[in-house]
Protein backbone atom coordinates (compact mmCIF):
# COMPACT_ATOMS: atom_id res chain seq x y z
CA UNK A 1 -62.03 -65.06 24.50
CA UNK A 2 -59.85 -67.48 22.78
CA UNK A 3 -55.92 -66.43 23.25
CA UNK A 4 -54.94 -67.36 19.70
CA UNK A 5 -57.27 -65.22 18.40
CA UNK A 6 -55.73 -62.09 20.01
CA UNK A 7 -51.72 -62.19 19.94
CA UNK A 8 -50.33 -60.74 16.59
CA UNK A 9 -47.52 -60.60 14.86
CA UNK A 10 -47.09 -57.63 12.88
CA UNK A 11 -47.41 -54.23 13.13
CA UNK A 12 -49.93 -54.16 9.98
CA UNK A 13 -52.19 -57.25 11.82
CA UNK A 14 -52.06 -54.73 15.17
CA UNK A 15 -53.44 -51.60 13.55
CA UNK A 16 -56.47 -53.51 11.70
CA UNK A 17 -57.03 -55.26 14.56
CA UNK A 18 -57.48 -52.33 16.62
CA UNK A 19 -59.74 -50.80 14.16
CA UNK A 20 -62.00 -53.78 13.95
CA UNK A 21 -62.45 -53.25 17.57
CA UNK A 22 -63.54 -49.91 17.09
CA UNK A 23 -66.21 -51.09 14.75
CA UNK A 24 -67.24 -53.36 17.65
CA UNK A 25 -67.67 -50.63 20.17
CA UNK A 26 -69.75 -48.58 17.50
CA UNK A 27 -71.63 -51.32 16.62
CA UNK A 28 -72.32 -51.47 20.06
CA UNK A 29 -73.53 -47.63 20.36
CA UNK A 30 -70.76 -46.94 22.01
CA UNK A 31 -68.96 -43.09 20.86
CA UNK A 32 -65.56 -43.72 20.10
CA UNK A 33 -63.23 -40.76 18.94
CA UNK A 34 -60.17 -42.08 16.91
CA UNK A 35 -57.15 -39.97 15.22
CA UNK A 36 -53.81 -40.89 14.43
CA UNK A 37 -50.46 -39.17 14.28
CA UNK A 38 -47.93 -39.74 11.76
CA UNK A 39 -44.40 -40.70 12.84
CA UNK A 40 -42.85 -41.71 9.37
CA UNK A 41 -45.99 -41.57 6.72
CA UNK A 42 -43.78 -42.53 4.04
CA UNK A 43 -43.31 -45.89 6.23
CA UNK A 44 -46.77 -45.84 7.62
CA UNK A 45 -45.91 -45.41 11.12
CA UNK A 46 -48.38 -44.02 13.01
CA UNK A 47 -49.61 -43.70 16.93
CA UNK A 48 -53.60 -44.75 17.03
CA UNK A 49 -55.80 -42.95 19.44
CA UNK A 50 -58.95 -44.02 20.74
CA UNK A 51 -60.95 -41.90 22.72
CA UNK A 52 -64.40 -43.09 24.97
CA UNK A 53 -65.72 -39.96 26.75
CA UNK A 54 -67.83 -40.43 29.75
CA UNK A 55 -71.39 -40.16 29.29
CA UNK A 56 -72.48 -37.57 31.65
CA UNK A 57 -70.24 -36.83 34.33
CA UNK A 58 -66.20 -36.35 33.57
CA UNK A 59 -65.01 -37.65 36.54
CA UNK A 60 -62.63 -40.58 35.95
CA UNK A 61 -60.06 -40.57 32.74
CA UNK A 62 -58.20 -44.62 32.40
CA UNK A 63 -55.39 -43.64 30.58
CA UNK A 64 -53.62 -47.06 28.55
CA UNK A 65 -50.63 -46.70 26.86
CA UNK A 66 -49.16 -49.14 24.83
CA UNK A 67 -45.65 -50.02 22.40
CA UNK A 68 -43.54 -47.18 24.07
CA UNK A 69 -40.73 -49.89 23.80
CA UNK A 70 -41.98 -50.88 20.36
CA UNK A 71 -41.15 -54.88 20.04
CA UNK A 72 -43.73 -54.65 23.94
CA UNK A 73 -46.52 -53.20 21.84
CA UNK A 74 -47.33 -56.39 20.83
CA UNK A 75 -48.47 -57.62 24.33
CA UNK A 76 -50.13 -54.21 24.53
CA UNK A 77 -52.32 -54.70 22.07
CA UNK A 78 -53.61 -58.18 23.44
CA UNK A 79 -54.45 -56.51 26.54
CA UNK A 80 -55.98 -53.36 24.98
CA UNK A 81 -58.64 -56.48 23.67
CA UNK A 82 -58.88 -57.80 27.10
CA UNK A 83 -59.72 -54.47 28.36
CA UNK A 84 -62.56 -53.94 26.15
CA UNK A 85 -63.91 -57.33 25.77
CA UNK A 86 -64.04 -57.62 29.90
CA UNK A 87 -63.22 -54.82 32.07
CA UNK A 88 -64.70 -52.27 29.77
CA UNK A 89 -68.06 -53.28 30.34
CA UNK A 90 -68.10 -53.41 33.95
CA UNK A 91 -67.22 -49.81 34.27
CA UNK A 92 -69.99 -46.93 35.09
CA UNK A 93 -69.07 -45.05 31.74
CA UNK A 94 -71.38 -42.18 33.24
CA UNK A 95 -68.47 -41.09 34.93
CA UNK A 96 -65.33 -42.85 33.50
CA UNK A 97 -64.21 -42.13 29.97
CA UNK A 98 -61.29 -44.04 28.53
CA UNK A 99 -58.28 -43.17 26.40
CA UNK A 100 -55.90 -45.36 24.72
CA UNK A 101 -52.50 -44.17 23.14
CA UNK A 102 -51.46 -47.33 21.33
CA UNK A 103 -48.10 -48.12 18.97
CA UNK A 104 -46.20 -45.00 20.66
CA UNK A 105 -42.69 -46.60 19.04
CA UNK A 106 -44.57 -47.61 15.89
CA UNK A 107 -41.12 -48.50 14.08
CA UNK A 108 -39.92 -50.49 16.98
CA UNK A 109 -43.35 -52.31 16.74
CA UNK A 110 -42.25 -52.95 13.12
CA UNK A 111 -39.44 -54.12 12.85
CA UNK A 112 -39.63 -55.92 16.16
CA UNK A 113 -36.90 -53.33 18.05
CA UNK A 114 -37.06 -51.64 21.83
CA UNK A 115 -35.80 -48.57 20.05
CA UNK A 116 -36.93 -46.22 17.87
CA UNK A 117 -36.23 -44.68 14.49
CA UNK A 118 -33.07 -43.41 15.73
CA UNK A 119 -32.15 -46.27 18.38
CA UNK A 120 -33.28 -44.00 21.17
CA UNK A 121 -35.16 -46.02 24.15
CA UNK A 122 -38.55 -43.98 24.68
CA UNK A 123 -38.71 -44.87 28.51
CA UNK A 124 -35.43 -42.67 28.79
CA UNK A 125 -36.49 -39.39 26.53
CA UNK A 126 -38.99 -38.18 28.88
CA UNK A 127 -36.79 -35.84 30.52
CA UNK A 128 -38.15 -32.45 31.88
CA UNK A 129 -35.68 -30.04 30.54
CA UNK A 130 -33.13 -30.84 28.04
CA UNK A 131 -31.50 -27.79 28.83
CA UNK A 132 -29.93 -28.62 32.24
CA UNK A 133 -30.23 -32.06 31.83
CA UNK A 134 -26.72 -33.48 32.49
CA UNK A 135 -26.32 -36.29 29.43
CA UNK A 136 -23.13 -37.49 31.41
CA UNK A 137 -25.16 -38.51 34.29
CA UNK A 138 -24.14 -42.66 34.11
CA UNK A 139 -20.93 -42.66 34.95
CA UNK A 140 -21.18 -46.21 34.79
CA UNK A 141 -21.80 -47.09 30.94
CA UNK A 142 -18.95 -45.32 29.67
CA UNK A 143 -16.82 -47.92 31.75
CA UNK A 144 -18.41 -51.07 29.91
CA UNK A 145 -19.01 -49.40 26.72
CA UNK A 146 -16.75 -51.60 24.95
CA UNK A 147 -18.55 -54.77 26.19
CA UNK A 148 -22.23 -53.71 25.72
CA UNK A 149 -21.92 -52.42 22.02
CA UNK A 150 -18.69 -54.49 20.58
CA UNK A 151 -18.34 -53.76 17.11
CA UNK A 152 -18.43 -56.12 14.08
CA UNK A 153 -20.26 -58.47 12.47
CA UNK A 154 -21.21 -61.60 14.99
CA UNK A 155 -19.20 -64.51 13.31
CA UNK A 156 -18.98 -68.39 14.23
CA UNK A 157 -21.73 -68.93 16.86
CA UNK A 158 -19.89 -71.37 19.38
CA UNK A 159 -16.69 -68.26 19.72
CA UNK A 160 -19.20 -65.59 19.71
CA UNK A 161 -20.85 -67.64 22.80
CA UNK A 162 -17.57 -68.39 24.77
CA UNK A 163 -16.50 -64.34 23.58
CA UNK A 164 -19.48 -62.85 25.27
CA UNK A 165 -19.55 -65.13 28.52
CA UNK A 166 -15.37 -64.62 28.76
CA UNK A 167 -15.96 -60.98 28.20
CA UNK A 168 -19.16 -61.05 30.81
CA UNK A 169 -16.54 -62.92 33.45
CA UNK A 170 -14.09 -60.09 33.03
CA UNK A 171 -16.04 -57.31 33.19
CA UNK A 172 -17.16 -58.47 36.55
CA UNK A 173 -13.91 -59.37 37.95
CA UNK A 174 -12.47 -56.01 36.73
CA UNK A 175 -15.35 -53.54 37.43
CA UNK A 176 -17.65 -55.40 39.67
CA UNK A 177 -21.31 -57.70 38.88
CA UNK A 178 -23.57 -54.56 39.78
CA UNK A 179 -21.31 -51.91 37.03
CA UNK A 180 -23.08 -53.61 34.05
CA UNK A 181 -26.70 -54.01 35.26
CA UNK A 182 -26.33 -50.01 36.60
CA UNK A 183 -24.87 -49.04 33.28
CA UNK A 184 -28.26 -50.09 31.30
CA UNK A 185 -31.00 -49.42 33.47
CA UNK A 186 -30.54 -45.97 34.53
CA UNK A 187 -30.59 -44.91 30.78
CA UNK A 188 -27.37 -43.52 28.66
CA UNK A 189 -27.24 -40.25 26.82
CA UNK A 190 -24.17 -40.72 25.30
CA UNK A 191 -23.54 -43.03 22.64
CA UNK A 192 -25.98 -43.12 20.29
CA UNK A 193 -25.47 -46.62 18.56
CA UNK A 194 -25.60 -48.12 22.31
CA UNK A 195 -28.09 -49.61 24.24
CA UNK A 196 -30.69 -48.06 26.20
CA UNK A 197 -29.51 -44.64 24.35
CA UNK A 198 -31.96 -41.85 25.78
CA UNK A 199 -31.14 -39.16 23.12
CA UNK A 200 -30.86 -35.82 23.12
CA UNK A 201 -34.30 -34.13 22.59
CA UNK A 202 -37.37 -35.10 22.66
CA UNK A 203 -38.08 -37.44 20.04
CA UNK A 204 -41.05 -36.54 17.85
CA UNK A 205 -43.38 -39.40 19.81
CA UNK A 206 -42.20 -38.41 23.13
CA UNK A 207 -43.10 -34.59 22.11
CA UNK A 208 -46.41 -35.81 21.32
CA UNK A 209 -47.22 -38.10 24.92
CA UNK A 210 -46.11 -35.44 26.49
CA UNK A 211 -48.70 -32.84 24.87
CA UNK A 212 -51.01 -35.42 25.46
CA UNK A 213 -50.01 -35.92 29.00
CA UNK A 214 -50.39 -31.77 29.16
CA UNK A 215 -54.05 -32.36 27.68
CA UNK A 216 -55.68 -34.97 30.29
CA UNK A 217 -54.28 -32.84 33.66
CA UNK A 218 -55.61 -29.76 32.09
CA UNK A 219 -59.21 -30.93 30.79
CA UNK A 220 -62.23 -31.57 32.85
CA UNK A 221 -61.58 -35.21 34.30
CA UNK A 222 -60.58 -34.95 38.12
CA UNK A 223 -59.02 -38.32 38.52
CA UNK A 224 -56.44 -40.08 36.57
CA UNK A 225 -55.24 -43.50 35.91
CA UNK A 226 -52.93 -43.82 33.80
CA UNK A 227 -51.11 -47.62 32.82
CA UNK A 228 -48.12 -48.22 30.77
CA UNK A 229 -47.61 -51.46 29.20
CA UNK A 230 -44.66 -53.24 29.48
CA UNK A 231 -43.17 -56.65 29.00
CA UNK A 232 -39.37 -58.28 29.75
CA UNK A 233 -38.86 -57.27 32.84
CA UNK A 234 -39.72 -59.64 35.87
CA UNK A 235 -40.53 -63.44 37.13
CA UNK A 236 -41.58 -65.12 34.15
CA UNK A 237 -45.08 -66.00 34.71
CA UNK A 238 -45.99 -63.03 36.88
CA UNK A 239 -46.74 -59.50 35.87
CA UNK A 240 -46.11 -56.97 38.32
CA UNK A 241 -47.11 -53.25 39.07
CA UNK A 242 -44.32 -51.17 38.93
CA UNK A 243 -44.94 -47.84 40.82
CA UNK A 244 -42.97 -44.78 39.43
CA UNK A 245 -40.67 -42.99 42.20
CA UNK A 246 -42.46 -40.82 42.09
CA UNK A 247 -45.81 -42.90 44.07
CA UNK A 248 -45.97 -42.62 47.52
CA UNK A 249 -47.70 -45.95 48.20
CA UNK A 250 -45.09 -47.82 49.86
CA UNK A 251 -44.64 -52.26 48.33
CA UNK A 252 -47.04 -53.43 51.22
CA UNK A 253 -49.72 -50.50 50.80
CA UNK A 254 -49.69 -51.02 47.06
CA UNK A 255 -50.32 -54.61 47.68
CA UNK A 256 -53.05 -54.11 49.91
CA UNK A 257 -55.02 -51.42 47.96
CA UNK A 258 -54.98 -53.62 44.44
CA UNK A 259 -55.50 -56.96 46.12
CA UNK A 260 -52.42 -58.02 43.72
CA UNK A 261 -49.36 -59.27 45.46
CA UNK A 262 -46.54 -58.89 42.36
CA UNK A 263 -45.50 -55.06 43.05
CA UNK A 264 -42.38 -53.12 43.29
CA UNK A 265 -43.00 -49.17 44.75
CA UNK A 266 -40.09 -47.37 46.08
CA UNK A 267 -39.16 -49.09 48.95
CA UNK A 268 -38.98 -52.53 47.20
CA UNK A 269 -35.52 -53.99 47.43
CA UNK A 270 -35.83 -54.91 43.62
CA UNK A 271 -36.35 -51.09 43.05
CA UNK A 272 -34.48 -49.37 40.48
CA UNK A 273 -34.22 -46.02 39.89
CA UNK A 274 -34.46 -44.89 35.83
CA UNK A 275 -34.29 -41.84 33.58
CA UNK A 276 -36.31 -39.93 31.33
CA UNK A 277 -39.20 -42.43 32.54
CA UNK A 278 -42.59 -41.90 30.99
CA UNK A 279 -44.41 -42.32 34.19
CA UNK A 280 -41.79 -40.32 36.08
CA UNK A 281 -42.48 -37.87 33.70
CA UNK A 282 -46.23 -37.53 34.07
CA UNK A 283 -46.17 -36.98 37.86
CA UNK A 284 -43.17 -34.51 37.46
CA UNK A 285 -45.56 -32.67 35.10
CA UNK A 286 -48.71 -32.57 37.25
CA UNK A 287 -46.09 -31.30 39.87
CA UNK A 288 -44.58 -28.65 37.84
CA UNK A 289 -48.19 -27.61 36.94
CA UNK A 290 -50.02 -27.71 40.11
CA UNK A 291 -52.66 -30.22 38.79
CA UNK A 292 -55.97 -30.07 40.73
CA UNK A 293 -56.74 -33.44 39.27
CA UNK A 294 -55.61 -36.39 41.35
CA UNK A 295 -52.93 -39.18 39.43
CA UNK A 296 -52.44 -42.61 39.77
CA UNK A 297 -49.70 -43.29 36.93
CA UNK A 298 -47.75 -46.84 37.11
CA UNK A 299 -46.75 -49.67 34.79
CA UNK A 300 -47.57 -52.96 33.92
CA UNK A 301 -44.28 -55.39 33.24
CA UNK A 302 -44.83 -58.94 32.23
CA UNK A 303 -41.85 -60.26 32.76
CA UNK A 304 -40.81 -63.16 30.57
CA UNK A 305 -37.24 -64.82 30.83
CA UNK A 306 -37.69 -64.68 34.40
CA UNK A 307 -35.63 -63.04 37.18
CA UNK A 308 -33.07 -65.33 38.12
CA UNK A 309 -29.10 -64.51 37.76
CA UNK A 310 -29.01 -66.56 34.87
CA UNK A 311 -32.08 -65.36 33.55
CA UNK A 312 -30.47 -61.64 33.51
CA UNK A 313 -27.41 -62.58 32.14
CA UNK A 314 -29.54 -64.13 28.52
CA UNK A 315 -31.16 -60.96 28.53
CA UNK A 316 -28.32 -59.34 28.92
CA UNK A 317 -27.18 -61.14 25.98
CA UNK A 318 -30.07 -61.12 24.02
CA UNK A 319 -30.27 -57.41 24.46
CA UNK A 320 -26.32 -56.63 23.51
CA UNK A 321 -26.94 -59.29 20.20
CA UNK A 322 -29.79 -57.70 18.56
CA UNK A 323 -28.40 -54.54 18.91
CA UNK A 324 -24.58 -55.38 17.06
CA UNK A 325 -26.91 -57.55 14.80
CA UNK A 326 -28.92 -53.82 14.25
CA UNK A 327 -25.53 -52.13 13.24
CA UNK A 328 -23.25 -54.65 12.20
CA UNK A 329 -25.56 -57.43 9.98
CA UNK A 330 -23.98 -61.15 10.29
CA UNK A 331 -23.01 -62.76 6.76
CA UNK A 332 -25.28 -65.77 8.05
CA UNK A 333 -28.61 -65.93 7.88
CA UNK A 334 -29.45 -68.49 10.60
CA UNK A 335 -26.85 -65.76 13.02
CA UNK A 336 -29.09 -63.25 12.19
CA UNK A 337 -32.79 -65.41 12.31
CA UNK A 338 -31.78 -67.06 15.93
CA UNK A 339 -30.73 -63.46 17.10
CA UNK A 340 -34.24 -62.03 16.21
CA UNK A 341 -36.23 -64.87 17.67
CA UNK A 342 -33.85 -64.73 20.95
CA UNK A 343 -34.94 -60.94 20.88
CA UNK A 344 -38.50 -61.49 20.05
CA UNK A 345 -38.88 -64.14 23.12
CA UNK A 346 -37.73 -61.58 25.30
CA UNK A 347 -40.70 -59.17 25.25
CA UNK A 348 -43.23 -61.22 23.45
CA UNK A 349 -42.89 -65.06 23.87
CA UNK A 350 -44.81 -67.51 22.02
CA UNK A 351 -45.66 -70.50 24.71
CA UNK A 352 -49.62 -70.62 25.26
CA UNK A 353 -49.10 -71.22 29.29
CA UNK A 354 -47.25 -67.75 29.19
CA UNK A 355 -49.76 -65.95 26.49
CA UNK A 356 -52.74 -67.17 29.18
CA UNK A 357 -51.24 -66.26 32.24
CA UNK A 358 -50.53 -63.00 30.96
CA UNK A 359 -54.09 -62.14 30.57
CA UNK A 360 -55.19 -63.65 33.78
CA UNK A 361 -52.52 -61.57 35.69
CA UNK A 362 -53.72 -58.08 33.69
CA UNK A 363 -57.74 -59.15 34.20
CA UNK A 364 -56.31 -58.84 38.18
CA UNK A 365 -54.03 -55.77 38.21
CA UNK A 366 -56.37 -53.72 36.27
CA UNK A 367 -59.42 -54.93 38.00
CA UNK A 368 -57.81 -54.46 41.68
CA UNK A 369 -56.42 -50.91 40.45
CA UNK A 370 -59.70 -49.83 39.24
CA UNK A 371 -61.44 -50.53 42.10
CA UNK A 372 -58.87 -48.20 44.83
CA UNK A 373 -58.56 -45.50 42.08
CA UNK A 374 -62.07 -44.63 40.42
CA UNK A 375 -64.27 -42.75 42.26
C-alpha cells in the first residue's frame, strides 16, 4: 500500500473513497451493507455506514468509528483502508462481522473544524442524562474564559504573538499552569462560542451513535470491540491506546495483553479524566442496560505536535486561534491561511515520516487488540 495514495484532503475525496472500497470488497464477494444518515442534506453532510456481517456464527462485532472530532476524520479514513487492505483479511469472518461508523462530525470533516455545526465538541455530548447533568460542572473555564475565547478580529501577527504568550504568562502566575489545561479537557457546557463547548442536548449525530451504540449491545454478537479514532493528542510519532475510565485493565495489564507499549488506562499518571466521552458513554450504557455481551471500547490517539510543555502550549494556541479566527474572521488573508494550516497540522499533518508511522503504529494496536479480545 503506497501512503500517498491513501491520505485525503477533503471531505468529498473521503466519501468516494470509501465507496470505491466498498466496490472492492464486493468485487471480492464479500456482503457489505451500506446506509447513510443525513446531518445537513442541503450541505451534503452525511455519516457513512458500512456493515460486514459474520458469515455463520455472530460471535465477534469490531466496531470502528471514525471523524467524531471532524478535522481527525481524515486520519480515520486512512486507517479504515489499512484495516481492510490488511487486517481485514486475516480475520475468521465466520465469526467476526465488522461495522464502521465513519464521518460522525461530517461538517467538522468539511470545513476542517474539531466542532460541529454548532461548535459543540462531540467527545463531550455523550452525556447520560441531560436532565441532571450539572452544565456548571468546570469550575475552572469560567476563570480563563477571557483568555481562551478573546474576542476580535486577530490583527498584526508579531502583537497577536507577544499578546497570547503575555496573556499565557499571566494566566499562570495569577491562576496557576494546571487552571488552563483543566479548563479544556474536562469539557465546558457553558459558553457556547468557546472551546471544547459540550452543548446542551444531544446533538443530532450524537443521538444517532448512541442508537447505534443501543443496537450492537442488544443484537446477537456476544463480544464487542469497539475503536475510536483519534488524532492530536500524544508523543508525536507514537499512537497510543487510550482506555476509557471506565476499563479496568490497569497501564501495565493493557500493555501486556496488546503487546503495544504506548497506553494510558486509569492509573496512568498522564490520565485525564473527560466528559460526555463517547467511549465513557458506551460502557455507561452496557452498564445501565445489563449487557450480556462482553465490551472492549477504547481509543486510538495519534498524537502529532508531540507532548512536551512547549508542544502543549502551540496547541494550546493553535486551538484558541482557529477558534477566534471561526467567530471573528481576520481582514488578512495570509492571518487567516497560516491559522488554518497551524490547525490542520494539529490533527492531520502532512510530513511522510509521520503519515507512515501512523500506519505502522495502527497495523500494531489493532493487530495486538484483536488478538486478546476476539474469541
Amino acid at each position: 500500500m503506497r501512503t500517498a495514495n491513501i491520505f485525503f484532503d477533503t471531505y468529498d475525496q473521503v466519501r468516494e473513497n470509501l465507496q470505491n472500497r466498498v466496490a472492492k470488497l464486493e468485487d471480492a464477494g464479500i456482503a457489505v451493507q451500506t446506509s447513510e444518515y443525513p446531518i445537513d442534506e442541503a450541505d451534503n453532510l452525511y455519516i457513512d455506514n458500512l456493515y460486514l456481517p459474520a458469515n455463520k456464527e455472530s460471535k465477534n462485532l469490531i466496531i470502528l468509528t471514525t471523524g467524531v472530532h471532524g478535522m481527525e476524520g481524515y486520519i480515520g479514513s486512512v486507517m479504515l483502508d489499512v484495516f481492510f487492505e490488511e487486517i481485514y483479511p486475516t480475520l475468521n469472518r465466520d465469526t467476526t462481522g465488522v461495522l464502521v461508523v465513519a464521518n460522525v462530525n461530517p461538517y467538522g470533516m468539511k470545513y476542517k473544524r474539531r466542532y460541529n455545526e454548532h461548535n459543540v465538541d462531540l467527545n463531550r455530548n455523550f452525556i447520560i442524562d441531560w436532565d441532571s447533568f450539572d452544565r456548571s460542572s468546570n469550575k475552572d473555564y469560567p476563570e480563563v474564559v477571557n483568555f481562551l475565547q478573546p474576542e476580535g478580529k486577530i490583527g498584526n501577527a508579531l502583537w497577536h504573538e507577544v499578546g497570547f504568550y503575555a496573556s499565557l504568562a499571566k494566566e499562570a502566575i495569577t491562576k496557576g499552569a494546571d487552571k488552563v489545561s483543566d479548563a479544556l479537557l474536562t469539557g465546558q457546557y457553558e459558553y457556547p462560542t468557546g472551546v471544547y463547548y459540550g452543548g446542551n442536548g444531544d446533538e443530532k449525530s450524537t443521538a444517532y451513535l448512541k442508537s447505534v451504540f443501543q443496537a450492537c449491545l442488544d443484537g446477537e454478537y456476544e463480544n464487542l470491540v469497539h475503536i475510536d479514532i483519534h488524532s492530536g493528542y500524544g508523543p508525536r510519532y507514537n499512537m497510543v491506546i487510550f482506555n476509557s475510565v471506565f476499563e479496568t485493565m490497569t497501564e501495565a495489564e493493557t500493555k501486556q495483553a496488546f503487546g503495544y507499549d504506548y497506553v494510558i488506562s486509569h492509573d496512568s499518571e498522564s490520565f485525564y479524566a473527560t466528559t460526555g466521552d463517547t467511549t465513557d458513554y458506551f460502557y455507561r450504557l452496557a452498564e445501565s442496560k445489563r449487557s450480556e455481551a462482553d465490551l472492549f471500547s477504547t481509543c486510538f490517539e495519534f498524537g502529532t505536535i508531540g507532548d512536551s510543555f512547549l508542544d502543549s502550549i502551540l496547541s494550546l494556541k493553535y486551538t484558541v486561534d482557529e477558534n477566534r479566527q471561526h467567530w471573528y474572521p481576520s481582514d488578512s488573508t495570509v492571518t487567516g491561511e497560516v491559522v488554518k494550516e497551524n490547525y490542520n497540522e494539529l490533527f492531520y499533518p502532512t510530513e511522510t515520516k509521520w503519515r507512515e508511522k501512523t500506519i505502522e503504529d495502527f497495523k500494531a494496536a489493532t493487530i495486538g487488540v484483536l488478538n486478546a479480545k476476539l474469541k
